[in-house]
Every structure is written in structure tokens, then in C-alpha cells.
N, C-alpha and C. Protein backbone atom coordinates (compact mmCIF):
# COMPACT_ATOMS: atom_id res chain seq x y z
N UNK A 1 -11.75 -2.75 -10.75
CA UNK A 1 -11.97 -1.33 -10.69
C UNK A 1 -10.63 -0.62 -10.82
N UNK A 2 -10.92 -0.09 -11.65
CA UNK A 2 -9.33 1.07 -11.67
C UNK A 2 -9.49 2.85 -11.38
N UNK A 3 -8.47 2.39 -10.29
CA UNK A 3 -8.79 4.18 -9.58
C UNK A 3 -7.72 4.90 -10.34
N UNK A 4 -8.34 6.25 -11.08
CA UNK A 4 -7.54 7.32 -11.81
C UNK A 4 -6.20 7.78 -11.30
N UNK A 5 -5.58 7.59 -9.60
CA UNK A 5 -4.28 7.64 -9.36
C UNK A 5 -3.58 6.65 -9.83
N UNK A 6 -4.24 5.89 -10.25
CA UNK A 6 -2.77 4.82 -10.54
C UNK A 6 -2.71 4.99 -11.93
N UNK A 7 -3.09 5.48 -12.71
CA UNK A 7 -2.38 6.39 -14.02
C UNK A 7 -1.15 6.80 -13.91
N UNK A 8 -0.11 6.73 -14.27
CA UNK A 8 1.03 7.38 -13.38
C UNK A 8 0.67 8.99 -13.86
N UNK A 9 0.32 9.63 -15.33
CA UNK A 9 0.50 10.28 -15.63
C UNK A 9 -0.48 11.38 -15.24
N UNK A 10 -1.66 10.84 -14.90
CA UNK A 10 -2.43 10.90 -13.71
C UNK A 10 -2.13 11.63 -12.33
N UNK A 11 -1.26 10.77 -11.73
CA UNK A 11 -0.70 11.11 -10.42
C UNK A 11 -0.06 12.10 -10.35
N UNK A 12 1.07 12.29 -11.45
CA UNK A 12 1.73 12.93 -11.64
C UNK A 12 1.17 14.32 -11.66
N UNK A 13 0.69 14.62 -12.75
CA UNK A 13 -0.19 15.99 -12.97
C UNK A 13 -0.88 16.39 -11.57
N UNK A 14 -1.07 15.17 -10.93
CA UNK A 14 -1.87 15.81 -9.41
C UNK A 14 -1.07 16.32 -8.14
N UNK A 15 0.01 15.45 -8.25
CA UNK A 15 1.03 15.64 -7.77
C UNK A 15 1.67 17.21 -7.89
N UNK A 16 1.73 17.47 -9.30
CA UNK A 16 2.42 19.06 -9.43
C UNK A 16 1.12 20.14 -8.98
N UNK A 17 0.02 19.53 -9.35
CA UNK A 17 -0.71 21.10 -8.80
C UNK A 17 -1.33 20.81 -8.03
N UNK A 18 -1.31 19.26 -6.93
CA UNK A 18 -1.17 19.90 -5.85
C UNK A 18 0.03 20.63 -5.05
N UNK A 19 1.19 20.23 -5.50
CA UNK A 19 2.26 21.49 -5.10
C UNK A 19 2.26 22.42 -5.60
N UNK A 20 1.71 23.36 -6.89
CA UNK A 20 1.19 24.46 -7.12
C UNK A 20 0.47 25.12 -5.84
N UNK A 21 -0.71 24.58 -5.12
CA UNK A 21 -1.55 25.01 -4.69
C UNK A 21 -0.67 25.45 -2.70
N UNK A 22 0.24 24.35 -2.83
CA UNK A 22 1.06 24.62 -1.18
C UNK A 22 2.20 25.71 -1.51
N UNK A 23 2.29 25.97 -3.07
CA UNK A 23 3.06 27.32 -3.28
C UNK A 23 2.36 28.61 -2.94
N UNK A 24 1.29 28.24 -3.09
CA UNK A 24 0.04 29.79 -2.98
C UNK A 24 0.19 29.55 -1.57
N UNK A 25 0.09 28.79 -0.84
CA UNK A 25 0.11 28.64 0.96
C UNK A 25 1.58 29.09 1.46
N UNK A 26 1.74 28.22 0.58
CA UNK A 26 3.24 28.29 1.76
C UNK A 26 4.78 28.47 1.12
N UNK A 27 4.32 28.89 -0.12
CA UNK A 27 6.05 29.40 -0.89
C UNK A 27 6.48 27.93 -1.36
N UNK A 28 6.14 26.81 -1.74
CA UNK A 28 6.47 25.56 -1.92
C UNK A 28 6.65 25.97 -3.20
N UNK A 29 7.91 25.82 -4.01
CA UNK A 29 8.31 26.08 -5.50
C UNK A 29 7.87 24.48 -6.15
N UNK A 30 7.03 24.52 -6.92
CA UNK A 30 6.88 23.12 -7.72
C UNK A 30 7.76 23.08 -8.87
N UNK A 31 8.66 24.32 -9.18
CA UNK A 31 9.64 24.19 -10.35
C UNK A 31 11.08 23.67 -9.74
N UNK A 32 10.55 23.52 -8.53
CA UNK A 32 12.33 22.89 -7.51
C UNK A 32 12.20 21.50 -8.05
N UNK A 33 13.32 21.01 -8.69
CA UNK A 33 12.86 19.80 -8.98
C UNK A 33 13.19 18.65 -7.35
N UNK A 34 14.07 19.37 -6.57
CA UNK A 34 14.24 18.57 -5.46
C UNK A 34 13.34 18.81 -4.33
N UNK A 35 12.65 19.79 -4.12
CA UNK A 35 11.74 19.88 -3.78
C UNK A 35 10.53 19.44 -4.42
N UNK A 36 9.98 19.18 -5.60
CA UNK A 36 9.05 18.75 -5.86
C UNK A 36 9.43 17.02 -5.76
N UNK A 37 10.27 16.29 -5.77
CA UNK A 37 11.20 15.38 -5.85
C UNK A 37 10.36 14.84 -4.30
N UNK A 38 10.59 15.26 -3.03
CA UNK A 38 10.45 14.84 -1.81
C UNK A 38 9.09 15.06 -1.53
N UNK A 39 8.58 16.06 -1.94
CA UNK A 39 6.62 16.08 -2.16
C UNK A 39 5.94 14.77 -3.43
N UNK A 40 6.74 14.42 -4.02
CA UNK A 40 6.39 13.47 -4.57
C UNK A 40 6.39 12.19 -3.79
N UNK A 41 7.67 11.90 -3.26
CA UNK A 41 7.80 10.96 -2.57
C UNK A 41 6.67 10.97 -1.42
N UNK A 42 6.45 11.69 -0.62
CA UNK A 42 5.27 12.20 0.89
C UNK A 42 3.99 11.67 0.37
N UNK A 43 3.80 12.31 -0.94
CA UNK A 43 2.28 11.56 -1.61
C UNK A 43 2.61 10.81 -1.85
N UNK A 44 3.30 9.70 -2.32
CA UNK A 44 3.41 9.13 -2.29
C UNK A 44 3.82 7.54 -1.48
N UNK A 45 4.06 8.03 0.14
CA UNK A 45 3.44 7.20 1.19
C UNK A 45 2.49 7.88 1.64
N UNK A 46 1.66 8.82 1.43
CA UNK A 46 0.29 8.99 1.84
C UNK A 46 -0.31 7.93 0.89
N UNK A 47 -0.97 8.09 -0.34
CA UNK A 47 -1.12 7.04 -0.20
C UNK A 47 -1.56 5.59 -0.31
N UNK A 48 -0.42 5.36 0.08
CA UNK A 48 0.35 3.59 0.48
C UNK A 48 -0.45 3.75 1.83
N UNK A 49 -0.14 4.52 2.52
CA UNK A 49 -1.09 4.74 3.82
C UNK A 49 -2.64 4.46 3.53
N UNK A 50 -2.77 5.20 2.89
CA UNK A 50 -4.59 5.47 2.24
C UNK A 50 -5.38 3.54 1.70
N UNK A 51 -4.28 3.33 1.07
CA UNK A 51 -4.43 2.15 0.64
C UNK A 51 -4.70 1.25 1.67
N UNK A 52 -3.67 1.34 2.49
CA UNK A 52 -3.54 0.35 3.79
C UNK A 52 -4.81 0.47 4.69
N UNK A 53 -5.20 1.50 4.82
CA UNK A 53 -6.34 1.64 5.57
C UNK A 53 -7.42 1.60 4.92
N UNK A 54 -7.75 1.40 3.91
CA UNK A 54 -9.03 0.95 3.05
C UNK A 54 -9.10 -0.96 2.89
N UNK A 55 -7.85 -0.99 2.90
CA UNK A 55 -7.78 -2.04 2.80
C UNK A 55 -8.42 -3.50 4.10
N UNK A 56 -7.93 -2.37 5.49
CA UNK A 56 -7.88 -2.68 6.61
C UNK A 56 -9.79 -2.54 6.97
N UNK A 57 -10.31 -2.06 6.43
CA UNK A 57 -11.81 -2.22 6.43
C UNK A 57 -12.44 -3.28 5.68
N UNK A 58 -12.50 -3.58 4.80
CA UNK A 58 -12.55 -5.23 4.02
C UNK A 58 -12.27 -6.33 4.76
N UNK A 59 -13.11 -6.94 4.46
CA UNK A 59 -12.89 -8.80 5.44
C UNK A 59 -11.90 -9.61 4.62
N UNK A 60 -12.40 -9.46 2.83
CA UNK A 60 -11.45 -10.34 1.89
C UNK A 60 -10.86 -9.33 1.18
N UNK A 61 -9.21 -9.48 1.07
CA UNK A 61 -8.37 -9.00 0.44
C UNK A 61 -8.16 -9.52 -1.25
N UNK A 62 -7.47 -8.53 -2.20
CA UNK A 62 -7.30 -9.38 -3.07
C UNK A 62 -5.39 -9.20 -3.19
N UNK A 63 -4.95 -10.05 -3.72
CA UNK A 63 -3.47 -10.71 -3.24
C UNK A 63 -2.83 -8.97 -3.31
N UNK A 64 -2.89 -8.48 -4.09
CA UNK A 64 -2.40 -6.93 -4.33
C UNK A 64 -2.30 -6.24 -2.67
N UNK A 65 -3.84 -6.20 -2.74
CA UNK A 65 -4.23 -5.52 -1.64
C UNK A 65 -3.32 -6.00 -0.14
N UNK A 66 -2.82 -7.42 0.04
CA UNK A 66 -2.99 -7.81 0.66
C UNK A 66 -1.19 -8.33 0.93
N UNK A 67 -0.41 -7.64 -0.13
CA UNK A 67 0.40 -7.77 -0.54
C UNK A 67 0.90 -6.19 0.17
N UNK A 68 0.34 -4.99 0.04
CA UNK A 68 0.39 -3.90 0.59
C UNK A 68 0.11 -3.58 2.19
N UNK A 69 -0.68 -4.44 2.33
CA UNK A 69 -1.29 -4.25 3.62
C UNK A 69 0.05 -5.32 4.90
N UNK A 70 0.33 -6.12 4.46
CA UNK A 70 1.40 -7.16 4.83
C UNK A 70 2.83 -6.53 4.91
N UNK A 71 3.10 -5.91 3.73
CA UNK A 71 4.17 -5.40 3.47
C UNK A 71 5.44 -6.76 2.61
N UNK A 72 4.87 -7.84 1.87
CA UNK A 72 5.43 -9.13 1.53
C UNK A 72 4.97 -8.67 0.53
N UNK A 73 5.79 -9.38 -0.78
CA UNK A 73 5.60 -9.26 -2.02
C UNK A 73 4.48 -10.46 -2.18
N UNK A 74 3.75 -10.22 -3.37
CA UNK A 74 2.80 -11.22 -4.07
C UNK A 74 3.25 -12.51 -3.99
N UNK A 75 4.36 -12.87 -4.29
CA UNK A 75 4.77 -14.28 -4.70
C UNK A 75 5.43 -14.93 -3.40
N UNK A 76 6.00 -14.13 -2.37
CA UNK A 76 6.08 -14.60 -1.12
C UNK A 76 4.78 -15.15 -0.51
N UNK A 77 3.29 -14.30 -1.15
CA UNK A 77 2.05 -14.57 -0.17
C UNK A 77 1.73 -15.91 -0.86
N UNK A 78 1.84 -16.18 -1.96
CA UNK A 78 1.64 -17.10 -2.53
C UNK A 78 2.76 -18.79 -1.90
N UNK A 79 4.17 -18.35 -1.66
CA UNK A 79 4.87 -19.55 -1.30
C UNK A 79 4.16 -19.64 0.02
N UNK A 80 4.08 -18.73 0.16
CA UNK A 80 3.24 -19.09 2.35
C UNK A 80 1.97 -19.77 2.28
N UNK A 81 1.40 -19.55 0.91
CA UNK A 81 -0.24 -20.79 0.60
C UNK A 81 0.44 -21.81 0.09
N UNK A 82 1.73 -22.11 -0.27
CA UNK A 82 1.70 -23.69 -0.82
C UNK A 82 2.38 -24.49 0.04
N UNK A 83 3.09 -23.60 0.80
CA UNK A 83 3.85 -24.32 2.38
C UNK A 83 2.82 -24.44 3.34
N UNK A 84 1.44 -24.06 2.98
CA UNK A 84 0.56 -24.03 3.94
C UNK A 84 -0.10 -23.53 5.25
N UNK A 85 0.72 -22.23 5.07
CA UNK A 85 1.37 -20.91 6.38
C UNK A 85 -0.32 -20.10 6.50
N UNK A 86 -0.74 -19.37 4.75
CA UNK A 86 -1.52 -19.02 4.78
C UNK A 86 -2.79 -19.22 4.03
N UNK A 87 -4.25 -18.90 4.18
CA UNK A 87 -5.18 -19.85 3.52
C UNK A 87 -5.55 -18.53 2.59
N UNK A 88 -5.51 -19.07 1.14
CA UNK A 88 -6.42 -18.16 0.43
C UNK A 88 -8.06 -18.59 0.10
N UNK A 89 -8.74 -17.75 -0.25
CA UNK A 89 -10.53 -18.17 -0.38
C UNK A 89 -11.07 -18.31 -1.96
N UNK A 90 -11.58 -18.86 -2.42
CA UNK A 90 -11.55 -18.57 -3.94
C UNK A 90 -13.29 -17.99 -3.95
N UNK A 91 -13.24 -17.38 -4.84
CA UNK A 91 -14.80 -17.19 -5.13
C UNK A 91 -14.89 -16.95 -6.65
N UNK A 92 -15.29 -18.14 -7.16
CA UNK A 92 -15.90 -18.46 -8.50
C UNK A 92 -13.42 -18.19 -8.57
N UNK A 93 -13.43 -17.78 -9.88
CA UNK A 93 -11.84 -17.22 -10.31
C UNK A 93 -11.14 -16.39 -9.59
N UNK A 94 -11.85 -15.70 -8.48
CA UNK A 94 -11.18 -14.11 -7.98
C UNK A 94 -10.91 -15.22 -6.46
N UNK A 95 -9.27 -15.10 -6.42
CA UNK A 95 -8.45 -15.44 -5.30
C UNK A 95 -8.30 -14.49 -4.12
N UNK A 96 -8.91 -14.48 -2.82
CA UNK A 96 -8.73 -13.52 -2.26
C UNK A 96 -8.41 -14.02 -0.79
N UNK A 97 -7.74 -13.36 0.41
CA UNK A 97 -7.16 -13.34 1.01
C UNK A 97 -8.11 -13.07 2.21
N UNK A 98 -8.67 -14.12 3.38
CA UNK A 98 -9.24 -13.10 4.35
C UNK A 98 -8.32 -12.75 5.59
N UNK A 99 -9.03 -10.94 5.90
CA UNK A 99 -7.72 -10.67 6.49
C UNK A 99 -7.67 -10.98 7.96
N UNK A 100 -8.42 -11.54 8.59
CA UNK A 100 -8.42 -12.56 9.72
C UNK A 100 -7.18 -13.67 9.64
N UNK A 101 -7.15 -14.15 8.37
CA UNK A 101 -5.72 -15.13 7.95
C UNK A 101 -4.91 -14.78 7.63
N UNK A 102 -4.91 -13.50 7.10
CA UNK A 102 -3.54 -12.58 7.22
C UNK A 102 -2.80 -12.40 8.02
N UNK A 103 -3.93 -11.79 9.46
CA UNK A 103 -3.12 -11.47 10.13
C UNK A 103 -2.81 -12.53 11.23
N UNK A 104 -3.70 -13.48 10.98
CA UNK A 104 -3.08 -14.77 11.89
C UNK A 104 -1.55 -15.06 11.26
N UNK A 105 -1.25 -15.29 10.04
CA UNK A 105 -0.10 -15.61 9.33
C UNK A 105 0.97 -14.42 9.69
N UNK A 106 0.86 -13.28 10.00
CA UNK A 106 1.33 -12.42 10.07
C UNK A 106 2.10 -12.56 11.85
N UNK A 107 1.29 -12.65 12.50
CA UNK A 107 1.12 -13.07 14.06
C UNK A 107 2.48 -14.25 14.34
N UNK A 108 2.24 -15.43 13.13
CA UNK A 108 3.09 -16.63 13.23
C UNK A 108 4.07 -16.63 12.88
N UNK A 109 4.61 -15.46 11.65
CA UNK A 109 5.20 -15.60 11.47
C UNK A 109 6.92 -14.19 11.83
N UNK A 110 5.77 -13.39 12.52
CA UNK A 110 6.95 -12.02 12.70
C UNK A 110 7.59 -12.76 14.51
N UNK A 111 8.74 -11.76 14.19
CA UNK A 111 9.32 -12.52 15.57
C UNK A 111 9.63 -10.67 16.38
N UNK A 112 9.15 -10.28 17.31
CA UNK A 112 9.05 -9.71 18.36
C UNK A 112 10.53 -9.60 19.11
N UNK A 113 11.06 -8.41 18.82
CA UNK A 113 12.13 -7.91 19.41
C UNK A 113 11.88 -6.57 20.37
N UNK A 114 12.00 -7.05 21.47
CA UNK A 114 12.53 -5.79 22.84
C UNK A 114 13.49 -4.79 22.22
N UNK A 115 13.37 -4.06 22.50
CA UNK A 115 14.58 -3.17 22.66
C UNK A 115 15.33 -3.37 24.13
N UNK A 116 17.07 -3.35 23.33
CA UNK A 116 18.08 -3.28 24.49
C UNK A 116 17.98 -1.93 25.37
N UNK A 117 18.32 -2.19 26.69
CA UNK A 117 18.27 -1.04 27.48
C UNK A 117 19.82 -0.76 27.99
């Protein structure tokens, strides 16, 4: 499935008028290029956010998804299935990730720092 934000050119165009529209609100110049610059960036962890939490409703991930949701690149999730860290599921060709084993792998493998007082 391909969602119409990931067009870049797509995004983009949505990106400017929705800062058009926070200019009518709130004086937001979309011709600032440094200001439109840092509203780009904001939507742009919204969302990575958005993602993450759609993602976080699904039982099976697919490596992308799951790659975002982790915060590990693809090919790291992949050395952690051949070292045997994490289990992927196959169904028929489509490789997917359940996120029960994610986050067990995730669990095993982050290390937990206190803060100094």
C-alpha cells in the first residue's frame, strides 16, 4: 500500500499550505524559508510519530515498519535474526516482524541507565 505522503512532492506541497493556512492563524510566513525550514522539520517528526503509533497497534510488523518503531536500521534488524537475537515470521514471501519479539529483543538488548544525582 502506498500512502500519498510519502510522495515527497506530495508532502511537500502539503507541507507549504499547511503553513499557508497557520499564516491565516497565526502570522506564520511560508515564504520564510527558515521558518518554513523548521515547520518542515516538526511535520516531519509528527509524522515519524504517527507512524510509530500505527505501527504500535499491529501484532506483525513489516521490517520498515519495524525498523521505525525500534529506531535500528533495516539491516541491523536483520544481523539480530541471523545472530539469533530476533525472530522474524514469514507468511507465504512477506517477512514480518511480531511486535511481541520486538520488543522482547528490544528489552534484551537496551541497557538501562539511572541518572547521576
Amino acid at each position: 500500500m502506498t500512502y500519498p505522503i510519502a510522495d515527497p512532492s506530495v508532502r511537500t506541497n502539503a507541507v507549504i499550505e499547511s503553513a499557508r493556512g497557520l499564516h491565516a492563524v497565526q502570522g506564520f510566513d511560508p515564504e520564510d524559508a527558515v521558518q518554513l525550514t523548521a515547520y518542515q522539520e516538526y511535520v516531519k517528526n509528527c509524522l515519524v510519530q504517527l507512524v510509530a503509533m500505527y505501527a504500535c497497534s499491529k501484532r506483525y510488523l513489516k521490517i520498515p515498519e519495524a525498523a521505525d518503531y525500534s529506531g535500528h536500521s533495516r539491516s541491523a534488524l536483520y544481523e539480530a535474526h541471523k545472530r539469533g537475537e530476533l525472530i522474524f515470521t514469514k507468511f507465504g514471501g512477506a517477512t514480518r516482524i511480531e511486535k511481541a519479539d520486538l520488543d522482547a529483543f528490544l528489552d534484551s538488548t537496551g541497557v538501562k541507565i539511572e541518572a547521576a544525582e
